[in-house]
Protein backbone atom coordinates (compact mmCIF):
# COMPACT_ATOMS: atom_id res chain seq x y z
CA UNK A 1 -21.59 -24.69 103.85
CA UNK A 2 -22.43 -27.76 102.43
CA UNK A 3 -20.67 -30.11 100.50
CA UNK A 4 -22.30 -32.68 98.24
CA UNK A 5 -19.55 -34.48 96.85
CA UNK A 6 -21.47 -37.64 94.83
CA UNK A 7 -23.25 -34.96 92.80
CA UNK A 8 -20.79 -33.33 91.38
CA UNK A 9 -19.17 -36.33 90.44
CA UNK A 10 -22.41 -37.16 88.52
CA UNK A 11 -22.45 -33.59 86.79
CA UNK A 12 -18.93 -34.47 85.45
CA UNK A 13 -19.59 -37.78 84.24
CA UNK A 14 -22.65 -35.84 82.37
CA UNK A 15 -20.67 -33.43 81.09
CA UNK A 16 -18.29 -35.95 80.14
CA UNK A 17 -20.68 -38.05 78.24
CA UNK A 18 -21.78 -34.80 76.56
CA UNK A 19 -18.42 -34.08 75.53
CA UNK A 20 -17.90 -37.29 74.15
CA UNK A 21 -21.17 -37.66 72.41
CA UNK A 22 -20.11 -34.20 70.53
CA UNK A 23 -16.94 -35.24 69.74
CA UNK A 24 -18.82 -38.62 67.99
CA UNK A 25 -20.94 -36.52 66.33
CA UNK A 26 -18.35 -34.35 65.00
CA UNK A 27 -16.25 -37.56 63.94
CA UNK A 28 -19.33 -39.28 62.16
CA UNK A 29 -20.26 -35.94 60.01
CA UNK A 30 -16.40 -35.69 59.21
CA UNK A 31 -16.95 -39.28 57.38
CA UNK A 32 -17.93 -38.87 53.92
CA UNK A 33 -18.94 -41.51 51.10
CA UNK A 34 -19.11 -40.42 47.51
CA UNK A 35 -21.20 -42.09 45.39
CA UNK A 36 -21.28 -43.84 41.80
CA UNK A 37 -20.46 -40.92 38.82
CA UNK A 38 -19.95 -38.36 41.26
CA UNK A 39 -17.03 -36.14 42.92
CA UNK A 40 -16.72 -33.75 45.61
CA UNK A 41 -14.46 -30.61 45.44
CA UNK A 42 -12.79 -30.44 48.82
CA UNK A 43 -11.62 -26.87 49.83
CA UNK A 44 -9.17 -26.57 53.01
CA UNK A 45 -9.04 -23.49 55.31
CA UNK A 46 -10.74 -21.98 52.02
CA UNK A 47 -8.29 -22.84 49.13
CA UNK A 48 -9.42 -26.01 46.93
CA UNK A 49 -7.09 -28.92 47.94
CA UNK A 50 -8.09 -31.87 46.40
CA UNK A 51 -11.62 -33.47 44.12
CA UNK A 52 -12.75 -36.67 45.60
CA UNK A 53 -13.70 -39.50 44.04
CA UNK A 54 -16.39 -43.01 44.45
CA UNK A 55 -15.85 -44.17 47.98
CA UNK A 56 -14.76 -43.91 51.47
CA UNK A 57 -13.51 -40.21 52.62
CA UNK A 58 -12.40 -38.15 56.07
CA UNK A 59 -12.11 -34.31 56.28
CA UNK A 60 -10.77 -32.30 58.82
CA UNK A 61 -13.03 -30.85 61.44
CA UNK A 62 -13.81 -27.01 61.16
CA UNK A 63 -10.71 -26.95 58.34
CA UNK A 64 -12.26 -29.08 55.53
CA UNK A 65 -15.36 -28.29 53.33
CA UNK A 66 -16.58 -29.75 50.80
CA UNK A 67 -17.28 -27.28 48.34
CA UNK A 68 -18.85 -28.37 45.70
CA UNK A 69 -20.82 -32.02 44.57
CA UNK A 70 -20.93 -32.40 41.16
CA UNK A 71 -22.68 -34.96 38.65
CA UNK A 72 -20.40 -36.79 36.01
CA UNK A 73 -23.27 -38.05 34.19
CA UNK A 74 -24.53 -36.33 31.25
CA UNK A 75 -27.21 -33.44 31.37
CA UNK A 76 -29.48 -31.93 29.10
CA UNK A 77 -30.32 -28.54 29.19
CA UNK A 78 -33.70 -27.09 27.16
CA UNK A 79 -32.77 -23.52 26.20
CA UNK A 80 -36.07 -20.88 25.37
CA UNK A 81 -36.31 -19.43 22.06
CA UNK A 82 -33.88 -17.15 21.03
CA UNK A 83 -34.74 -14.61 18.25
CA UNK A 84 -32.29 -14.62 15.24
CA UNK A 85 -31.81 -13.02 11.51
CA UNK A 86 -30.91 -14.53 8.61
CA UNK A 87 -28.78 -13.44 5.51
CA UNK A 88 -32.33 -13.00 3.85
CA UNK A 89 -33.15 -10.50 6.56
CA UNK A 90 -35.98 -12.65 8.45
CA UNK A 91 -36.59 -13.60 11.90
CA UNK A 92 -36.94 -16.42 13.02
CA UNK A 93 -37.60 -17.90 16.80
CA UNK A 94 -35.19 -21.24 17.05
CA UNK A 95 -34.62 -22.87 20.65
CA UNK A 96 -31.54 -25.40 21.13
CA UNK A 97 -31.02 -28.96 23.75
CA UNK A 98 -27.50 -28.80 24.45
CA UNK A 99 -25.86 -32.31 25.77
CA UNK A 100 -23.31 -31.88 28.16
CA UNK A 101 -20.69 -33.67 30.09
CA UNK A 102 -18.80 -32.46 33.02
CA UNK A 103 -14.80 -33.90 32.85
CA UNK A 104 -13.21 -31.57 35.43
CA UNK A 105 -15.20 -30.78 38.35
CA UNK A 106 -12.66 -28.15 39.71
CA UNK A 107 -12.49 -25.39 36.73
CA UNK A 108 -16.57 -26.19 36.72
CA UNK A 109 -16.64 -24.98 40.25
CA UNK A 110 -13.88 -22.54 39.99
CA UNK A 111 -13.73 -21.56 36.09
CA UNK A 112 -17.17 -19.50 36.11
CA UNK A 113 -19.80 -18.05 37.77
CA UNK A 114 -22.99 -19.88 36.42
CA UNK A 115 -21.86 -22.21 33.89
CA UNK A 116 -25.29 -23.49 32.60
CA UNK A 117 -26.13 -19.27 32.15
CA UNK A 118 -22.40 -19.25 30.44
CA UNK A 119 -23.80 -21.93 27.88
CA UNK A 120 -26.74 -20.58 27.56
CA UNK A 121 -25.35 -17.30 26.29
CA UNK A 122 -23.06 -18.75 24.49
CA UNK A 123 -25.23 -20.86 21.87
CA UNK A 124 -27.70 -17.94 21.62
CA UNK A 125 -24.87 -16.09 20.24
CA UNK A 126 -22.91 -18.81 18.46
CA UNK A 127 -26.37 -20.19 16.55
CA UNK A 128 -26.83 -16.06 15.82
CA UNK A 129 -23.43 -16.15 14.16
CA UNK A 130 -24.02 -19.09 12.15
CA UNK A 131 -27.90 -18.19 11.14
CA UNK A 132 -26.74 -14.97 10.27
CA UNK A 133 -24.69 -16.54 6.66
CA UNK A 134 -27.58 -18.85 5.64
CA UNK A 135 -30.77 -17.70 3.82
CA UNK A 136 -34.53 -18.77 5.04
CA UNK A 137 -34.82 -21.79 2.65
CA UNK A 138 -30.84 -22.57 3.36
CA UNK A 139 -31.77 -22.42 7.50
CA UNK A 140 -34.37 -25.09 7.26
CA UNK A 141 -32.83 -27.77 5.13
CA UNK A 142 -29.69 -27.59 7.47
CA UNK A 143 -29.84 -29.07 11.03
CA UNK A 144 -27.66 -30.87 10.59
CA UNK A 145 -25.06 -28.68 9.46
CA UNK A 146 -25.91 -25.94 12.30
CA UNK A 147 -25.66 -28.74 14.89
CA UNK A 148 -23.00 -29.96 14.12
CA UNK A 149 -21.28 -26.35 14.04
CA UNK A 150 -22.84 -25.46 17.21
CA UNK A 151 -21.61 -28.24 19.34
CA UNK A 152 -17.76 -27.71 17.73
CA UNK A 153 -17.70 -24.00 19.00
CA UNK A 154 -19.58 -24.74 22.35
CA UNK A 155 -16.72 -27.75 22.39
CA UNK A 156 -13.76 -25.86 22.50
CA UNK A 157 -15.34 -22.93 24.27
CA UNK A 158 -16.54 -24.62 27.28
CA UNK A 159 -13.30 -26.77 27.51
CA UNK A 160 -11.52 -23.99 30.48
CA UNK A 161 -14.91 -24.42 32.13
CA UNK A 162 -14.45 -28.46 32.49
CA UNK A 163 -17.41 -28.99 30.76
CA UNK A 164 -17.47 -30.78 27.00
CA UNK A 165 -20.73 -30.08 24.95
CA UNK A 166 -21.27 -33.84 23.53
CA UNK A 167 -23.97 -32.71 20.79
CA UNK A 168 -26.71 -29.86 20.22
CA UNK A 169 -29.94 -29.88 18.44
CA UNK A 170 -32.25 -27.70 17.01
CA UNK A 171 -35.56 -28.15 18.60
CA UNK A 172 -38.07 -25.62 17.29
CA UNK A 173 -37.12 -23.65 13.88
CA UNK A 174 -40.37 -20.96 13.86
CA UNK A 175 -40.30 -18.36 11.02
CA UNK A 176 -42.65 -15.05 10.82
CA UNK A 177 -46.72 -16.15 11.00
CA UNK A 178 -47.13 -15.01 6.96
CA UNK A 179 -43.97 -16.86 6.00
CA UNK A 180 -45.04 -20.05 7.85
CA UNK A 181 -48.69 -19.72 6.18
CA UNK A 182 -46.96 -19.42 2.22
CA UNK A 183 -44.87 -22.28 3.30
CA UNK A 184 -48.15 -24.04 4.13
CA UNK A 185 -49.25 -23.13 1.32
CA UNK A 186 -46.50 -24.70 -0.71
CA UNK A 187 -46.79 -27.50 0.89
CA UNK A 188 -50.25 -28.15 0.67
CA UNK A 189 -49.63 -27.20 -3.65
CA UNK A 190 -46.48 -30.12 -3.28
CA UNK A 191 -49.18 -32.24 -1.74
CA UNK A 192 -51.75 -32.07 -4.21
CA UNK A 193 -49.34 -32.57 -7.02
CA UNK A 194 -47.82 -35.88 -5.68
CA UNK A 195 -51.61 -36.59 -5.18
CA UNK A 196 -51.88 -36.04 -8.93
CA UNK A 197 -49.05 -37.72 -9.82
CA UNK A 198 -49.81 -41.07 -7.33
CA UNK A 199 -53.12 -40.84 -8.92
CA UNK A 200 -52.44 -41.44 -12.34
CA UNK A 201 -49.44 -43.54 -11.90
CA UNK A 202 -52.08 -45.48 -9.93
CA UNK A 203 -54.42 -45.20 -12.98
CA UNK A 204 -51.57 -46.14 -15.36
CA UNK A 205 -50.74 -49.20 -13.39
CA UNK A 206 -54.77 -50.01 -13.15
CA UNK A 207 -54.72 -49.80 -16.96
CA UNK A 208 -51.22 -52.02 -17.01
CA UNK A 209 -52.69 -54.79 -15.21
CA UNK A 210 -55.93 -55.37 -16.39
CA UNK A 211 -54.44 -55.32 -20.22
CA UNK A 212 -52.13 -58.01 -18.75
CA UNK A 213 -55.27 -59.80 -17.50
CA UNK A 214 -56.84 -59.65 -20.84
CA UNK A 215 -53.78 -60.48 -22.39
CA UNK A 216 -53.59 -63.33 -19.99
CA UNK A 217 -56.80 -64.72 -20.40
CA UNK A 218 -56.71 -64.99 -24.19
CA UNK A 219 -53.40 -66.87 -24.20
CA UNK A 220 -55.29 -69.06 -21.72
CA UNK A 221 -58.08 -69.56 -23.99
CA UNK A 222 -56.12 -70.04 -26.56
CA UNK A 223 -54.43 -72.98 -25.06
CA UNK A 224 -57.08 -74.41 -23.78
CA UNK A 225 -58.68 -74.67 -27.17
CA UNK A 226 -55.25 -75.71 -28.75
CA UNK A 227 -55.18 -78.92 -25.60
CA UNK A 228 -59.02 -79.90 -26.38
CA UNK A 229 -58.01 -79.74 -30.42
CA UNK A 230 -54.95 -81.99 -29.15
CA UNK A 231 -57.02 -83.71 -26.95
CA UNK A 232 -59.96 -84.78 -29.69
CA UNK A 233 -57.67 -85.69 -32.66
CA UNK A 234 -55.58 -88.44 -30.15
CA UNK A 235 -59.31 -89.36 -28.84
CA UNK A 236 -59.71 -89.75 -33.01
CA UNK A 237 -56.30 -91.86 -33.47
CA UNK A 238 -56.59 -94.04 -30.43
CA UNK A 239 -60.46 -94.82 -31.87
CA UNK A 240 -58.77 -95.73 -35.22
CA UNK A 241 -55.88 -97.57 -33.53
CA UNK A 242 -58.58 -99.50 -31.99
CA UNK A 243 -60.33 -100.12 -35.49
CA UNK A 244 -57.90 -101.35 -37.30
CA UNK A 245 -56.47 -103.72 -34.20
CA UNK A 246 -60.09 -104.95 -34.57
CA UNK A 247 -60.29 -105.56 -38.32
CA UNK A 248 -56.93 -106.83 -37.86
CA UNK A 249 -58.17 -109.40 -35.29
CA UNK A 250 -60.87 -110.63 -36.66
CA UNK A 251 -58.80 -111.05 -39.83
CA UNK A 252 -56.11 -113.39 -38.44
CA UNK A 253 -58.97 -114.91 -36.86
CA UNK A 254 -60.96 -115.78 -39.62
CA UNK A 255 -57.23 -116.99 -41.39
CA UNK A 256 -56.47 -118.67 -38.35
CA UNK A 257 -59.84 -120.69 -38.80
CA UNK A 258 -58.73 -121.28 -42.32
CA UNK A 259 -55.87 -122.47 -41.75
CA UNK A 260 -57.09 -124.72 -39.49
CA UNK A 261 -60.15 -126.35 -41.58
CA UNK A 262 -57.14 -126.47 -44.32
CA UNK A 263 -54.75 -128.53 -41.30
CA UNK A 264 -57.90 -130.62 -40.51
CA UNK A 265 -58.84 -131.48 -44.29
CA UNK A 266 -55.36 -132.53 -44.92
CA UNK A 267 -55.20 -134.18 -41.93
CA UNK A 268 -58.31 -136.17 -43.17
CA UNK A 269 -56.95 -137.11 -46.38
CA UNK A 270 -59.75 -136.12 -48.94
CA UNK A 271 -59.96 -137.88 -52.12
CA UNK A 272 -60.31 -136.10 -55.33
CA UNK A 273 -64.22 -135.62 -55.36
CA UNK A 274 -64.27 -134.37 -52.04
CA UNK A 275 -61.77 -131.75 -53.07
CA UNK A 276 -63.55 -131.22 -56.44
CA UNK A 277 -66.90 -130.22 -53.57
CA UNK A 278 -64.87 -127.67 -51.86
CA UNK A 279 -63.32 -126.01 -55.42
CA UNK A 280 -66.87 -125.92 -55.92
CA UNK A 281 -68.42 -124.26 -52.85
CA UNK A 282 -65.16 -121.68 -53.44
CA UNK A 283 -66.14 -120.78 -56.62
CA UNK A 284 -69.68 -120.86 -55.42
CA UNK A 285 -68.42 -117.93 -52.90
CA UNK A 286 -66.55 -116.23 -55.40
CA UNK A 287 -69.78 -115.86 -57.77
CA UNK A 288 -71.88 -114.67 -55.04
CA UNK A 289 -69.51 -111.20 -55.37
CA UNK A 290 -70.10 -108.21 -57.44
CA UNK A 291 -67.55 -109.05 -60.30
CA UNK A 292 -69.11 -108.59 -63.72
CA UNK A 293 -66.44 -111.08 -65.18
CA UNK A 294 -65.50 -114.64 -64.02
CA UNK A 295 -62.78 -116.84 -65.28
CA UNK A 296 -63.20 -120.90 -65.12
CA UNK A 297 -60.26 -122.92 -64.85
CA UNK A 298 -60.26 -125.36 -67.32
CA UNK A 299 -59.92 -127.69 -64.58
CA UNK A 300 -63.31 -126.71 -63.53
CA UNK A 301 -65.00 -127.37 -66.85
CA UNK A 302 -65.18 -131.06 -66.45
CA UNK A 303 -66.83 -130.28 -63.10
CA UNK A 304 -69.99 -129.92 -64.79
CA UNK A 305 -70.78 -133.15 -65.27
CA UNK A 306 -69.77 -134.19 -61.68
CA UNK A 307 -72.19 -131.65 -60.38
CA UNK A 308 -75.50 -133.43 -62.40
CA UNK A 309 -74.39 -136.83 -61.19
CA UNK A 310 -74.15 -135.56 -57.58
CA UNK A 311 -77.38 -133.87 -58.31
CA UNK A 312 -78.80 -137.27 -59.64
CA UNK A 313 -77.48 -138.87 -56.63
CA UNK A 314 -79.37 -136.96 -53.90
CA UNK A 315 -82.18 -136.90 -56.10
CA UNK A 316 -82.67 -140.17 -56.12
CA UNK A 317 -82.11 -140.81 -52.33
CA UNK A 318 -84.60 -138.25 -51.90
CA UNK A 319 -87.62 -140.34 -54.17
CA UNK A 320 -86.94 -143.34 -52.19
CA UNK A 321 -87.45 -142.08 -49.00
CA UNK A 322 -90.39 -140.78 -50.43
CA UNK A 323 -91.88 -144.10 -51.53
């Protein structure tokens, strides 16, 4: 028989390296990292024994399994329509979004069956509860009010199942086809009379403002015809102002001039028959006017014969230039 000893030392060494190459394997899938806002449920030799959280985990080969890997984050869930009755005795078709949060992921995993069917369920037959005591009318003016009644029941009902219901709305409210078409109809008749109503107030308002504008305009008018009468009578004064500085001008020029030939005939020392000329050329003046009456001086009275001498004097001179 023979004996090949350097190949079975090179069967071992692969079976060896096998060996070890399993046990790496098994070692590597036994290392577990959980990620951000999730948590695994670990279960050992098929009893829960601990949730894990973000980070770095081992389990125990072929005695550890991770049971469960739930989401912390929030979820939304769209439930289908669900048929309901109201006080008033009418059906309606109203489907729910329900906003939920898990907090505990081991009654989640443990606590039910199917709890998203569990919800479900339960706000078909909470919101069936709650429809059931309002009327039609009553139903459709009062999300709020049914949300907000909804999501405390679901609250405290899904608390042993480690979920908490954060909020739930009313998506779709759909009442009977002839109910929705006389609420149409209502609504188109609520339509037309705000119409109406927009379209008068609009008319009103129209009428408002272009009274205001007339209104306006004549009190505009009117002042502009009160600044031009304002406007004209100081044109007026400032033309009389002007007048009278004229007249008064030419008055204190014509005494200034006076005055003057007065300084200058003093000045010249006049004897008495030059002054007896000038009393005559001012008297001259003062018949040249339109009084019907003059009064001589008697000082004046023995200027007559003055005046025929001086007329005699110029006479003469006037015959000898002649000749």
């Amino acid at each position: 028989m023979l004996y090949f000893p350097d190949f079975e030392l090179n069967i071992g060494l692969v079976v060896l390296a096998i060996v070890i190459l399993i046990v790496l394997i098994i070692v590597i899938s036994c290392i577990k990292i959980v990620p951000q806002a999730t948590v695994y449920v670990l279960e050992r030799l098929g009893a829960y024994n601990q949730t894990w959280n973000t980070g770095l985990h081992f389990k125990i080969p072929f005695i550890d399994r991770i049971a469960a890997r739930v989401s912390l984050k929030e979820h939304v869930v769209d439930f289908k329509p669900q048929p309901v009755i109201t006080k008033d005795n009418v059906t309606m078709q109203i489907d729910t979004v329900v906003f939920y949060q898990i907090t505990d992921a081991k009654l989640y995993t443990y606590g039910v069956e199917n709890p998203i069917s569990a919800i479900e369920n339960l706000t078909a037959t909470t919101l069936r509860n709650i429809i059931g005591d309002l009327e039609l009318d009553h139903t459709l003016t009062s999300r709020d009010v049914i949300n907000t009644k909804i999501t405390s029941i679901l609250d405290v009902a899904s608390d042993k199942w480690g979920i908490k219901v954060n909020r739930v709305e009313l998506k779709n409210i759909l009442p009977p086809r002839e109910i929705q078409e006389a609420m149409e109809k209502q609504m188109k008749a609520e339509r037309e009379r705000r119409q109406s109503i927009l379209r008068a107030e609009g008319e009103k308002r129209s009428q408002i403002l272009v009274a205001e504008g007339e209104k306006e305009s004549q009190i505009l008018r009117a002042e502009a015809e009160k600044q031009s009468q304002i406007l004209k009578a100081d044109a007026v004064r400032e033309q009389k102002i002007l007048e009278a500085d004229g007249e008064s001008q030419a008055i204190m020029k014509v005494q200034k001039a006076l005055a003057d030939s007065i300084k200058l005939l003093n000045e010249a020392n006049p004897n008495d028959k030059v002054l007896t000329i000038k009393s005559l050329e001012a008297f001259a003046k003062a018949a040249d006017g339109k009084a019907t009456k003059i009064i001589i001086p008697s000082e004046l009275q023995s200027l007559a014969g003055l005046a025929v001498s001086a007329k005699e004097f110029f006479t003469d001179d006037q015959k000898k230039e002649l000749l």
